[in-house]
N, C-alpha and C. Protein backbone atom coordinates (compact mmCIF):
# COMPACT_ATOMS: atom_id res chain seq x y z
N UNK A 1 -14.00 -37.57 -8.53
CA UNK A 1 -13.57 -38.78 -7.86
C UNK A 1 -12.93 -39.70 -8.91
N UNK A 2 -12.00 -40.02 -8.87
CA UNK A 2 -11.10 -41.18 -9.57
C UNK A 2 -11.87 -42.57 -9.67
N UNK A 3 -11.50 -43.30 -10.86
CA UNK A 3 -12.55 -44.18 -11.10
C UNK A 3 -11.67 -45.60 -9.78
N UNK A 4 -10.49 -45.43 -9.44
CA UNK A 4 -10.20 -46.45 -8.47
C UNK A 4 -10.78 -46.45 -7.58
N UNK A 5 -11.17 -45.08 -6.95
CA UNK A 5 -11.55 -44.80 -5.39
C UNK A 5 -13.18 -44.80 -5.50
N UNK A 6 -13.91 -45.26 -6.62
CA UNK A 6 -15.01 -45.09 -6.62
C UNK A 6 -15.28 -46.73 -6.57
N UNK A 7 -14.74 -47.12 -7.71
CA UNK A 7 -14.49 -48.71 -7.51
C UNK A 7 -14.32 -49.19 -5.90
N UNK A 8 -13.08 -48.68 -5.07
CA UNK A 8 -13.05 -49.18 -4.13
C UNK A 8 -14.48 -48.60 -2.72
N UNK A 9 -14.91 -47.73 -2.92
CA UNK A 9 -16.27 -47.28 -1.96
C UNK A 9 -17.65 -48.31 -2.46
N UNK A 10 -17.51 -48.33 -3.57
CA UNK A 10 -18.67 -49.25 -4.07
C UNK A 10 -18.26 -50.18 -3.64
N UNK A 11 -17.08 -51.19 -3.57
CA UNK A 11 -17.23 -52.31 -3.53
C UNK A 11 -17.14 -52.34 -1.43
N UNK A 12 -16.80 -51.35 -0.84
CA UNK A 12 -16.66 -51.05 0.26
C UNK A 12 -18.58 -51.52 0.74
N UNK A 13 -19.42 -50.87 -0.15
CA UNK A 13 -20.50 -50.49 0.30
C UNK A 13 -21.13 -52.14 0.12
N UNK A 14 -21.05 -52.48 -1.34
CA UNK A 14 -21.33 -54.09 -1.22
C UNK A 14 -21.17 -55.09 0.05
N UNK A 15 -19.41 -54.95 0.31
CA UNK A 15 -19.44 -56.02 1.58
C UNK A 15 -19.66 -55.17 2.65
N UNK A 16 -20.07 -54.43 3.19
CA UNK A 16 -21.17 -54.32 3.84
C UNK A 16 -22.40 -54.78 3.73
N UNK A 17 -22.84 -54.64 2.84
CA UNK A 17 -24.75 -55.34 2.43
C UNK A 17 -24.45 -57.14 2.57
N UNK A 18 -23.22 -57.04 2.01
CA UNK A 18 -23.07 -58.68 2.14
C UNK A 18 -23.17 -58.96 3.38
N UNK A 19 -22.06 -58.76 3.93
CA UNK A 19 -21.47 -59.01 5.30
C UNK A 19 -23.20 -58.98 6.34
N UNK A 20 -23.99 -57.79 6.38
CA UNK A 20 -25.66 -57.75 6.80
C UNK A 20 -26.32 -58.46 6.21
N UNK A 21 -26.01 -59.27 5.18
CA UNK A 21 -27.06 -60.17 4.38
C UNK A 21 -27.12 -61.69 5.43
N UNK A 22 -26.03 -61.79 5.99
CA UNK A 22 -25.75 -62.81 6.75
C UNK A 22 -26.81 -62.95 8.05
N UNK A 23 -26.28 -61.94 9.17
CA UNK A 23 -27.49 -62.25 10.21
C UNK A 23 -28.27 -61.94 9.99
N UNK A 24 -29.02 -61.42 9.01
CA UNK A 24 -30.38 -61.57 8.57
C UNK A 24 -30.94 -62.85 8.20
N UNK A 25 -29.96 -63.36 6.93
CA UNK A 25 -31.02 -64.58 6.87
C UNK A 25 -31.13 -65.84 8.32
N UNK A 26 -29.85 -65.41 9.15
CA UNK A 26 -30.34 -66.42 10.66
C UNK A 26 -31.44 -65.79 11.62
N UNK A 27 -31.39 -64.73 11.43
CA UNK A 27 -32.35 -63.63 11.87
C UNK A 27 -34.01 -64.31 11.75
N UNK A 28 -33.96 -64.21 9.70
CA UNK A 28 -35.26 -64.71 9.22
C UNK A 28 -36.25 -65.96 9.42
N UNK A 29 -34.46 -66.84 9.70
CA UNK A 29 -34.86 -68.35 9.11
C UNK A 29 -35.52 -68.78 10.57
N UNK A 30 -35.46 -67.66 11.59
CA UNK A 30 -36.20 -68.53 12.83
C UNK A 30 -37.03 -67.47 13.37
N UNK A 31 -37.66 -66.45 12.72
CA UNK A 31 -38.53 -64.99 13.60
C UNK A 31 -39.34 -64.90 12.22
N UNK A 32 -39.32 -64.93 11.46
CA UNK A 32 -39.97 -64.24 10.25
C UNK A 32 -40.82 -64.97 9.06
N UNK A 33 -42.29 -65.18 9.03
CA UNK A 33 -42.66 -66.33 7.75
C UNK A 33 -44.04 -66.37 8.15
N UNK A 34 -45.01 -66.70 7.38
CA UNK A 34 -46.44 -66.80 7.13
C UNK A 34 -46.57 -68.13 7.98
N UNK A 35 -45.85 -68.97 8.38
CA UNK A 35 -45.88 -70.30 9.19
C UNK A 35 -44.72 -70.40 9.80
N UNK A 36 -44.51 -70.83 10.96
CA UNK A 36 -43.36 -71.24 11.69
C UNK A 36 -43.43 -72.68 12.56
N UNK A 37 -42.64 -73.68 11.75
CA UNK A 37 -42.61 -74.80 12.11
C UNK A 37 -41.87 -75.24 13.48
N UNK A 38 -42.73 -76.06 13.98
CA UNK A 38 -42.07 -75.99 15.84
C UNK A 38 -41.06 -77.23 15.47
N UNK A 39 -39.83 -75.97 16.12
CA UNK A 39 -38.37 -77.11 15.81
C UNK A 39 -37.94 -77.04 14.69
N UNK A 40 -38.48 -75.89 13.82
CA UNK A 40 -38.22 -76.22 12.12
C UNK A 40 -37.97 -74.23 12.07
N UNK A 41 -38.05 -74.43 10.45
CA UNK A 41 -37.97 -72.66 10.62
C UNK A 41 -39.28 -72.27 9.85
N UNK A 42 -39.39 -70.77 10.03
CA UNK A 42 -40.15 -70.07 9.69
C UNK A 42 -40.20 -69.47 8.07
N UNK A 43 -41.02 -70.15 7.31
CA UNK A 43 -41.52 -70.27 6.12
C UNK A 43 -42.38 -69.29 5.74
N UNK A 44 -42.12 -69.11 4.27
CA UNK A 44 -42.56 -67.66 3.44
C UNK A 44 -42.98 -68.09 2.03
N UNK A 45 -44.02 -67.91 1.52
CA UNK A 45 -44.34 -68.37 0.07
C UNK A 45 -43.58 -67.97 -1.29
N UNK A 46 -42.93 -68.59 -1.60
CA UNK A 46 -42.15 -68.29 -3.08
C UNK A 46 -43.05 -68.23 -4.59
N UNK A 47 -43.55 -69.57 -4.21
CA UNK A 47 -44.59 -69.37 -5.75
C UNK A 47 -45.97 -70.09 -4.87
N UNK A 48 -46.78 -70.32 -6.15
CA UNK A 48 -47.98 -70.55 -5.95
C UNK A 48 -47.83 -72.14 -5.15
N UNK A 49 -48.12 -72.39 -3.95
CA UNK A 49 -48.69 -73.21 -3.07
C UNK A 49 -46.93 -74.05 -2.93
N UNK A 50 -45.85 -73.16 -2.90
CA UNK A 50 -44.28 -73.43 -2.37
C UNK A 50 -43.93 -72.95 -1.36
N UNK A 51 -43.31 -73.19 -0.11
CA UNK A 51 -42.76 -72.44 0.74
C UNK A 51 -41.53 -72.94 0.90
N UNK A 52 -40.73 -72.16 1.67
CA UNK A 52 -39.17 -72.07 1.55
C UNK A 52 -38.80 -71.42 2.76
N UNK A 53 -38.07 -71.94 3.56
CA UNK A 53 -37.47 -71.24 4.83
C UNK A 53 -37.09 -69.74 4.71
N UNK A 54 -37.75 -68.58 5.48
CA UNK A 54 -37.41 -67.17 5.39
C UNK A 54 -36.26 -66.86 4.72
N UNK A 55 -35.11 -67.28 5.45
CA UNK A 55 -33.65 -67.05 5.27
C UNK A 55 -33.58 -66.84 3.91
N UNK A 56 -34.26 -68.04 2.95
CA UNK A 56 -33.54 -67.70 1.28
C UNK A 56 -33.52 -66.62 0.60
N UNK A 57 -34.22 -65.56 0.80
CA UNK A 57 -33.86 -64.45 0.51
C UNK A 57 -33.28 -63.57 0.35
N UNK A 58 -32.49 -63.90 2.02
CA UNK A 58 -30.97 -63.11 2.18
C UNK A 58 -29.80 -63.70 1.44
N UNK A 59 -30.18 -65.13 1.26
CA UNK A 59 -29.21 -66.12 1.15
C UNK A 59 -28.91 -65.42 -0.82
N UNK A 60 -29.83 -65.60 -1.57
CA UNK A 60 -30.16 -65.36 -2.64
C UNK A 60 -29.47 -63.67 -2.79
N UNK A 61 -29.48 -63.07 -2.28
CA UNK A 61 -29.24 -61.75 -2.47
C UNK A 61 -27.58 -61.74 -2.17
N UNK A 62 -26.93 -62.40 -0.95
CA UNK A 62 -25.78 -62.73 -0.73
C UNK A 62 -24.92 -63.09 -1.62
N UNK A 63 -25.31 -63.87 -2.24
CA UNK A 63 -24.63 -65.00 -3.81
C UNK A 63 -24.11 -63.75 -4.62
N UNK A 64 -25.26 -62.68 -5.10
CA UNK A 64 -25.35 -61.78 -5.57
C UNK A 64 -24.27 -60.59 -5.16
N UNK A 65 -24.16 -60.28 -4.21
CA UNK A 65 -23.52 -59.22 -2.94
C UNK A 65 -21.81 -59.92 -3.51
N UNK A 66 -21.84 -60.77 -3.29
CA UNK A 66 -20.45 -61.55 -3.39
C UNK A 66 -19.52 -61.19 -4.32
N UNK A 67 -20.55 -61.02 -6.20
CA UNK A 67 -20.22 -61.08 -6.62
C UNK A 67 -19.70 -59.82 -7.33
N UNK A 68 -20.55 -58.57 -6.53
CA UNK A 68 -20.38 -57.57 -6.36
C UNK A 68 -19.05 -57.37 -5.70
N UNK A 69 -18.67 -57.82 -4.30
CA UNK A 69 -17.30 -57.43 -4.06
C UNK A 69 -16.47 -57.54 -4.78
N UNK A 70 -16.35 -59.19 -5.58
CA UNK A 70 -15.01 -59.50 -6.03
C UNK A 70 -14.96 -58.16 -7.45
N UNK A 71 -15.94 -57.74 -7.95
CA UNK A 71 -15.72 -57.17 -9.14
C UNK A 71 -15.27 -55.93 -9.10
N UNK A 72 -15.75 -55.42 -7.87
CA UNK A 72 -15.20 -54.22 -7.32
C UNK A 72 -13.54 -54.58 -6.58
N UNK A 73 -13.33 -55.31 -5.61
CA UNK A 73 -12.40 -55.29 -4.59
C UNK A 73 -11.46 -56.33 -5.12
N UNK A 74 -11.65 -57.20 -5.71
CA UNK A 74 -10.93 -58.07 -6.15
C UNK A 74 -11.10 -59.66 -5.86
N UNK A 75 -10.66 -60.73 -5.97
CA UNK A 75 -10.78 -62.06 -5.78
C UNK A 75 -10.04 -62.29 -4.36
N UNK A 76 -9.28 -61.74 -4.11
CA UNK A 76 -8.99 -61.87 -2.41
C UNK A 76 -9.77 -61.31 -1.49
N UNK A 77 -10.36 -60.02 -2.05
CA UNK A 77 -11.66 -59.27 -0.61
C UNK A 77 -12.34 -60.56 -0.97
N UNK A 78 -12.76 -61.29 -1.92
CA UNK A 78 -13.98 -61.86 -2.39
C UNK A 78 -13.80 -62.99 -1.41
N UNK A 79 -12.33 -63.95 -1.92
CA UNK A 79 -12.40 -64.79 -0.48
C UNK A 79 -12.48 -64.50 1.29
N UNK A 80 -11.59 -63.00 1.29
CA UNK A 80 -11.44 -62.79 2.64
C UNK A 80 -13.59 -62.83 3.01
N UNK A 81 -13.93 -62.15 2.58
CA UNK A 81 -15.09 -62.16 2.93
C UNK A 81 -16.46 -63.17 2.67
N UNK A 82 -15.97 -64.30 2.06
CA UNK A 82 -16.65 -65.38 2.21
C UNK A 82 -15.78 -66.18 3.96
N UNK A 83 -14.53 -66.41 4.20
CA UNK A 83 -14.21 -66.63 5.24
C UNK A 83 -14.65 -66.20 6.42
N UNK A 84 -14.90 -64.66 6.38
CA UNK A 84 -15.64 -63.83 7.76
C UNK A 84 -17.25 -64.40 7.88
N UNK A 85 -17.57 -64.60 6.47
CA UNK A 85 -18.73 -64.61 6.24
C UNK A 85 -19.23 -65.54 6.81
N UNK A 86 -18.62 -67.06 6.13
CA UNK A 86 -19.02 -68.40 7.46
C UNK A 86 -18.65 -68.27 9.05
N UNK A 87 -17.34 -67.55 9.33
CA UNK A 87 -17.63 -67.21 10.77
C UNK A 87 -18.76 -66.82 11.18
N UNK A 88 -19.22 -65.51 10.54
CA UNK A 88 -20.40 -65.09 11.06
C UNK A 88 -21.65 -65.56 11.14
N UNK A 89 -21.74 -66.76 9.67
CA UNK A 89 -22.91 -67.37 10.19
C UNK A 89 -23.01 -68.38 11.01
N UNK A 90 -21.74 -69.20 11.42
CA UNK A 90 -22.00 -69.82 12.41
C UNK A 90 -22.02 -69.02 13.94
N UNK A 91 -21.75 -68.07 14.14
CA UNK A 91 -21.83 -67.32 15.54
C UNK A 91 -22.81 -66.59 15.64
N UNK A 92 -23.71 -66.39 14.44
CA UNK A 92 -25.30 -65.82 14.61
C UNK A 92 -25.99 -67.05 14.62
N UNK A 93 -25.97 -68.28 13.53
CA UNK A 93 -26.87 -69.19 13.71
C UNK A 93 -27.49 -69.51 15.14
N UNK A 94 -29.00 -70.09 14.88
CA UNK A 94 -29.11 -70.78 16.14
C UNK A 94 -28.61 -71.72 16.36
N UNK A 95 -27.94 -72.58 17.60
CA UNK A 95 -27.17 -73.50 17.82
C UNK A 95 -28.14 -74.61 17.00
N UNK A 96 -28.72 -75.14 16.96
CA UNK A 96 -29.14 -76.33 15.85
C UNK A 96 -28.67 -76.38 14.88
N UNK A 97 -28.52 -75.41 14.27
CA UNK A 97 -28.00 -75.19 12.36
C UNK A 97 -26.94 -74.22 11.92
N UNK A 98 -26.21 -74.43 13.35
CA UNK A 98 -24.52 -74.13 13.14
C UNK A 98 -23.72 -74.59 12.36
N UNK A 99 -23.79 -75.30 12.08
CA UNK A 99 -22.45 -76.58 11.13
C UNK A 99 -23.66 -76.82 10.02
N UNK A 100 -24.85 -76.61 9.75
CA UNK A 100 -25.24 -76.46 8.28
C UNK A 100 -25.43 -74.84 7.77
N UNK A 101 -25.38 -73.93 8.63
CA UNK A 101 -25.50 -72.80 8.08
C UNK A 101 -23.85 -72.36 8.05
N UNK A 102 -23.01 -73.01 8.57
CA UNK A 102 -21.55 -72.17 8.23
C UNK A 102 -21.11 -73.25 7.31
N UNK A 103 -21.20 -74.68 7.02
CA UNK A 103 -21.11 -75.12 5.78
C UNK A 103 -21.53 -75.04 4.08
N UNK A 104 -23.12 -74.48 4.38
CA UNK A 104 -24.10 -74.29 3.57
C UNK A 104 -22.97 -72.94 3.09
N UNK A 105 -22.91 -72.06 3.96
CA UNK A 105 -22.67 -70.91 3.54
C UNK A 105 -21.17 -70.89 2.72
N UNK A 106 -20.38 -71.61 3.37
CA UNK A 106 -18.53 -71.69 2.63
C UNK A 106 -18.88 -72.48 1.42
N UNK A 107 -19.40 -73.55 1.53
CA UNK A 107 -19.71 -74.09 0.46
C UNK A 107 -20.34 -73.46 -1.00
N UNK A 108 -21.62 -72.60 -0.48
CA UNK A 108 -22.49 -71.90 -1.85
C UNK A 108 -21.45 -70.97 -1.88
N UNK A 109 -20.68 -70.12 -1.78
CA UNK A 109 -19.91 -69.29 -1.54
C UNK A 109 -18.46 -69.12 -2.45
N UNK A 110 -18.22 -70.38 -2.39
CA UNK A 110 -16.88 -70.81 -3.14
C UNK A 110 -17.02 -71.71 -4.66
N UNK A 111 -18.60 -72.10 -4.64
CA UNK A 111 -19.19 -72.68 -5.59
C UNK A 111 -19.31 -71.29 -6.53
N UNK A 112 -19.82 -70.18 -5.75
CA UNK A 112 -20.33 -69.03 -6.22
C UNK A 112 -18.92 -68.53 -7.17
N UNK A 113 -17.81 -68.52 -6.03
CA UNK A 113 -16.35 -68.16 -6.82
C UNK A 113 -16.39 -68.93 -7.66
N UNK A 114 -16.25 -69.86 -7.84
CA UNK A 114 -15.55 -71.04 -9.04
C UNK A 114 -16.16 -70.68 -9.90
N UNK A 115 -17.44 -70.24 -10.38
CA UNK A 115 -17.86 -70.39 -11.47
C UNK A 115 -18.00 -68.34 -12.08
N UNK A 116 -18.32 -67.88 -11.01
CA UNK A 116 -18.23 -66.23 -11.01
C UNK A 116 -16.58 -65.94 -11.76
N UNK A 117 -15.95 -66.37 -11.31
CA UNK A 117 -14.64 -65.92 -11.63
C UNK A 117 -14.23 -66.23 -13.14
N UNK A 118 -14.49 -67.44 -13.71
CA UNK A 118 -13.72 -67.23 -14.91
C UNK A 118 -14.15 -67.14 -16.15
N UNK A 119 -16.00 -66.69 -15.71
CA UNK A 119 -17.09 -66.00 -16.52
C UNK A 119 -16.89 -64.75 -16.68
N UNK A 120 -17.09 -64.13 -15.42
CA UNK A 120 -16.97 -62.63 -15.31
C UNK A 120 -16.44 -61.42 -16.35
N UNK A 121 -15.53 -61.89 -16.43
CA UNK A 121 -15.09 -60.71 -17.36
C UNK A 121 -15.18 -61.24 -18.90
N UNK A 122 -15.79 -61.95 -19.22
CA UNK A 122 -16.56 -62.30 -20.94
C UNK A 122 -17.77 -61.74 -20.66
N UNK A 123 -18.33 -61.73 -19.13
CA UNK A 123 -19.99 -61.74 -19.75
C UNK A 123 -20.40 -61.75 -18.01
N UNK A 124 -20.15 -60.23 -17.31
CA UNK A 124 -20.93 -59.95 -15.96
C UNK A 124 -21.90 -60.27 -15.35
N UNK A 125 -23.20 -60.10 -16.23
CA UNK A 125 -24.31 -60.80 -15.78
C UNK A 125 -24.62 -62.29 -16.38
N UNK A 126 -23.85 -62.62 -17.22
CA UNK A 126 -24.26 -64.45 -17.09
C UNK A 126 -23.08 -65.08 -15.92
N UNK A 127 -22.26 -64.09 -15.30
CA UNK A 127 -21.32 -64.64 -14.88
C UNK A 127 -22.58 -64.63 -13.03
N UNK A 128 -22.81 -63.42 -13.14
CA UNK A 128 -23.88 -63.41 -11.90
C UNK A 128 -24.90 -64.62 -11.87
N UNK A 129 -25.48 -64.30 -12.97
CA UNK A 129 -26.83 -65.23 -12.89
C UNK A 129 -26.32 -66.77 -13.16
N UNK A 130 -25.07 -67.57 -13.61
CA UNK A 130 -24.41 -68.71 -13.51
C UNK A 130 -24.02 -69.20 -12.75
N UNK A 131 -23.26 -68.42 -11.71
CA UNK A 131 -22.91 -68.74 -10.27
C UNK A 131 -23.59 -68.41 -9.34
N UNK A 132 -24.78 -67.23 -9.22
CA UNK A 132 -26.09 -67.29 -8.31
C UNK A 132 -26.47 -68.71 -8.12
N UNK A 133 -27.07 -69.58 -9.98
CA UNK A 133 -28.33 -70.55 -9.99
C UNK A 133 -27.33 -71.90 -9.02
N UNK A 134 -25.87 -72.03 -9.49
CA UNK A 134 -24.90 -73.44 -8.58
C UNK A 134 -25.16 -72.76 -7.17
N UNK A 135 -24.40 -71.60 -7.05
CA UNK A 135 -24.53 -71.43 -5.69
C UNK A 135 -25.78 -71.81 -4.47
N UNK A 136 -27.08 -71.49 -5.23
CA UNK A 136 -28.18 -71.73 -4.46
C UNK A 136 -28.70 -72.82 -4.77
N UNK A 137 -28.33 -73.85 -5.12
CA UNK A 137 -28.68 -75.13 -5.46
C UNK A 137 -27.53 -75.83 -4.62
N UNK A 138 -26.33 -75.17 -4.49
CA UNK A 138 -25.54 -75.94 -3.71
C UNK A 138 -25.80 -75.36 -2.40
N UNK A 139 -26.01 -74.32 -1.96
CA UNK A 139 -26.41 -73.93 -0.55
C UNK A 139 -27.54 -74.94 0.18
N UNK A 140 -28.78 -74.69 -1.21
CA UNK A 140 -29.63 -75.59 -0.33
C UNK A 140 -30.12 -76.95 -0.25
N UNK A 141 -28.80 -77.53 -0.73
CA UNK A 141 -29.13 -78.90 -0.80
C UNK A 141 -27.99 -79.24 0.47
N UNK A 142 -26.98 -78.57 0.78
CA UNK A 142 -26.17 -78.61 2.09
C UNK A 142 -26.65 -78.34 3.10
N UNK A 143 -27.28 -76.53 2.94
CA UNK A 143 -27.89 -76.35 4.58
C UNK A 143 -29.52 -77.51 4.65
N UNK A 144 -30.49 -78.03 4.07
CA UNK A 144 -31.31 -78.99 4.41
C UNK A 144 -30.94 -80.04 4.64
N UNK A 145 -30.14 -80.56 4.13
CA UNK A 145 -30.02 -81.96 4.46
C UNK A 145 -29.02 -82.04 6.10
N UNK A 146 -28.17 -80.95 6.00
CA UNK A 146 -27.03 -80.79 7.58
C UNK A 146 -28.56 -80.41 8.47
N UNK A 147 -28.98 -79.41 8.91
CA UNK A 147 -29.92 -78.37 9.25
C UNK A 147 -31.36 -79.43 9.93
N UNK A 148 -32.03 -80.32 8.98
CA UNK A 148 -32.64 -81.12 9.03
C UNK A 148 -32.90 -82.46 8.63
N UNK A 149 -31.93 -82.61 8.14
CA UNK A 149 -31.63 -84.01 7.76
C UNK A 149 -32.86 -84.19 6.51
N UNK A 150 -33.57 -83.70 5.98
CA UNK A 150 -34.28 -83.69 4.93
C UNK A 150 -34.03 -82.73 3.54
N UNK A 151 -34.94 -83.28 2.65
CA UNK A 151 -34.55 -82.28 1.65
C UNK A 151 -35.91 -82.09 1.25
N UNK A 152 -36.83 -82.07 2.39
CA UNK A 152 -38.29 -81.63 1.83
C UNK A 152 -38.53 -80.13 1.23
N UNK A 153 -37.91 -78.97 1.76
CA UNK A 153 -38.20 -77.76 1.55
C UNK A 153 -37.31 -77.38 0.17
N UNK A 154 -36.53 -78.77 -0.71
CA UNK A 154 -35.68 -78.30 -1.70
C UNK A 154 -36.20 -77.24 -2.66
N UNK A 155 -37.51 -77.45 -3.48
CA UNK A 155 -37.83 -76.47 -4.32
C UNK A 155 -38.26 -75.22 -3.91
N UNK A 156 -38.84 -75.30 -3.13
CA UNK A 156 -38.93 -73.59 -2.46
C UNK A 156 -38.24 -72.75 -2.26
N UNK A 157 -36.81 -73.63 -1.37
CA UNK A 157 -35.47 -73.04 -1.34
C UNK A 157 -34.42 -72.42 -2.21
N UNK A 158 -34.70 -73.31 -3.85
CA UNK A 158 -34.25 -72.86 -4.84
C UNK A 158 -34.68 -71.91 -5.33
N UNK A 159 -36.41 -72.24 -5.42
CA UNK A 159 -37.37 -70.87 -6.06
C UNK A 159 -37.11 -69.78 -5.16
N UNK A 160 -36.94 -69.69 -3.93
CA UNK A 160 -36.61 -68.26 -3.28
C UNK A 160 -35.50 -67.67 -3.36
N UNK A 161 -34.34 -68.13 -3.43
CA UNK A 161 -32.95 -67.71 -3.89
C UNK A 161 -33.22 -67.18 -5.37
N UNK A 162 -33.55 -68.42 -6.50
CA UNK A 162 -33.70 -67.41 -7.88
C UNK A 162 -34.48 -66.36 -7.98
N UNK A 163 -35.40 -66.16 -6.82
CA UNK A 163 -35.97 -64.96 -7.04
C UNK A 163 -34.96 -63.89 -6.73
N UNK A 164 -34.30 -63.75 -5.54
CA UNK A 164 -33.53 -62.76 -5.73
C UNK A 164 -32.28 -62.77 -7.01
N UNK A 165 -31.63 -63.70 -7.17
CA UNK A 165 -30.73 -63.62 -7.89
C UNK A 165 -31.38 -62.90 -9.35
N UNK A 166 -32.55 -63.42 -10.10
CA UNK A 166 -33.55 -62.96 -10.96
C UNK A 166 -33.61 -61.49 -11.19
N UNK A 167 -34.26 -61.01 -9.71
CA UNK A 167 -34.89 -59.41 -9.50
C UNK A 167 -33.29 -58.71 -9.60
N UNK A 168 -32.10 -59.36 -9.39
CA UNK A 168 -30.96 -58.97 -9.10
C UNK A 168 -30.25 -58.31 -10.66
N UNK A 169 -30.91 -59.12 -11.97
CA UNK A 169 -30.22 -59.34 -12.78
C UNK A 169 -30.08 -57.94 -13.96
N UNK A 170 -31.23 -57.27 -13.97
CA UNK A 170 -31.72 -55.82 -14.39
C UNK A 170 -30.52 -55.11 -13.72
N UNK A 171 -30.31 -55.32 -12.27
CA UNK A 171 -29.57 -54.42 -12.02
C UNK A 171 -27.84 -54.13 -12.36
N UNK A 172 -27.72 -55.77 -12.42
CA UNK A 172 -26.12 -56.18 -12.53
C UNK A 172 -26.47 -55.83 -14.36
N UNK A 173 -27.23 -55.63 -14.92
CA UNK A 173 -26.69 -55.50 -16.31
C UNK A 173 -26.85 -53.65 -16.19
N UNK A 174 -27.64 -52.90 -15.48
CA UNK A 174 -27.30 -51.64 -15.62
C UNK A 174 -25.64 -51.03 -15.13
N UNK A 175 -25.56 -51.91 -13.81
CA UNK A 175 -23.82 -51.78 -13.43
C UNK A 175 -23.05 -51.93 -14.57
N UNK A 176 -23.16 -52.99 -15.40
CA UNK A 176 -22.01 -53.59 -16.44
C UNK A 176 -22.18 -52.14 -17.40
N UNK A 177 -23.26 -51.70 -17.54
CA UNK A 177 -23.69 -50.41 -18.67
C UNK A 177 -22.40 -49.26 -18.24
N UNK A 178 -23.04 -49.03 -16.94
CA UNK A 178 -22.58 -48.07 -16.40
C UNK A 178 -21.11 -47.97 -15.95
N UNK A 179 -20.50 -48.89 -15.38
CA UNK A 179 -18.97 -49.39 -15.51
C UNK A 179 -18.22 -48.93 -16.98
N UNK A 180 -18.91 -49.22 -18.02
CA UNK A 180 -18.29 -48.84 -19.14
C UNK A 180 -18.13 -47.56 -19.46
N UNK A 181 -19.54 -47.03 -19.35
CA UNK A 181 -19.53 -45.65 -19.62
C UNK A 181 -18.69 -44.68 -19.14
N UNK A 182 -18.57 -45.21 -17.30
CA UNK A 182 -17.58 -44.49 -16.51
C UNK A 182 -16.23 -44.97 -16.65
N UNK A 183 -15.84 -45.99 -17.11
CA UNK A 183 -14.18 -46.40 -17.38
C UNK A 183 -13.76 -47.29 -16.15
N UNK A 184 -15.46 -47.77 -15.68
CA UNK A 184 -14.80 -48.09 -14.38
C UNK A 184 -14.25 -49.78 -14.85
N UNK A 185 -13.08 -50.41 -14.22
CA UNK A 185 -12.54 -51.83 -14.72
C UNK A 185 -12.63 -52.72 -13.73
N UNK A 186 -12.88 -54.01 -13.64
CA UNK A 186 -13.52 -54.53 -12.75
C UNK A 186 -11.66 -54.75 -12.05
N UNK A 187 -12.03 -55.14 -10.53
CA UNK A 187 -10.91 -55.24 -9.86
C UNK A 187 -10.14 -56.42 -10.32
């Protein structure tokens, strides 16, 4: 297999996981959590005595997924699919947290680009783990405050996103290994 067409299936396979990372976390943020707040969402423990709306998980892994396309597919799949991407979360959201989950989402998203992009190719995984930590700090200080007009659940929300972006980071440095070895060049 040619290292283009491998490049392009991988990064094929990413926005897919991305693109599913989406109605999941609307999925999570209202069916799924150790507590479910009436009128609120359904909460999951991040650290010791923190909780954080289900969703951040997906949300956290997404940031991640993103940054996977553009490196594979290029900086235009990367936007085309942050664009589908807020469609989709506003047409899965539940109607309450429509306009903070498709803001939350364009917003962490493009925060994620700005800073992913002109890291990336000096340094893959600080470029991941740099634009993960803005992205989910800008996600969830948009979707709480639109969503619920509060910013009570802020640290949980952060601590659950860096967890994935974190558990994420082993892996994005074995890709960067392995990219080399194979000749593969980022898109």
């Amino acid at each position: 297999m040619t290292t283009d067409r491998q490049r392009r299936i991988e990064g094929l396979i990413a926005l897919v996981f991305f693109g599913l990372s989406i109605p999941a976390a609307n999925w999570l943020i209202g069916n799924a959590g150790t507590v479910c707040v009436p009128n609120g969402p359904c909460l999951v423990p991040v650290a010791p005595g923190v909780m954080a709306p289900s969703g951040v998980l997906m949300v956290g892994l997404a940031l991640v997924l993103r940054d996977i396309v553009q490196r594979r597919l290029g900086a235009k799949a990367a936007l085309i699919a942050i664009a589908v991407g807020a469609l989709l979360s506003g047409l899965l959201a539940p109607p309450a947290i429509v306009i903070a989950s498709m803001a939350a989402f364009l917003l962490s998203e493009l925060t994620d680009f700005a800073v992913y992009t002109p890291l990336q190719r000096r340094n893959f995984v600080a470029a991941v783990a740099a634009s993960g930590v803005i992205g989910l700090v800008v996600d969830s200080i948009v979707f709480l405050q639109l969503a619920f007009g509060s910013l009570d659940f802020i640290g949980g929300q952060i601590i659950g996103k860096a967890w994935m972006v974190l558990l994420a980071l082993p892996l994005m440095h074995w890709l960067r290994r392995r990219d080399e070895r194979l000749g593969l060049a980022p898109a």
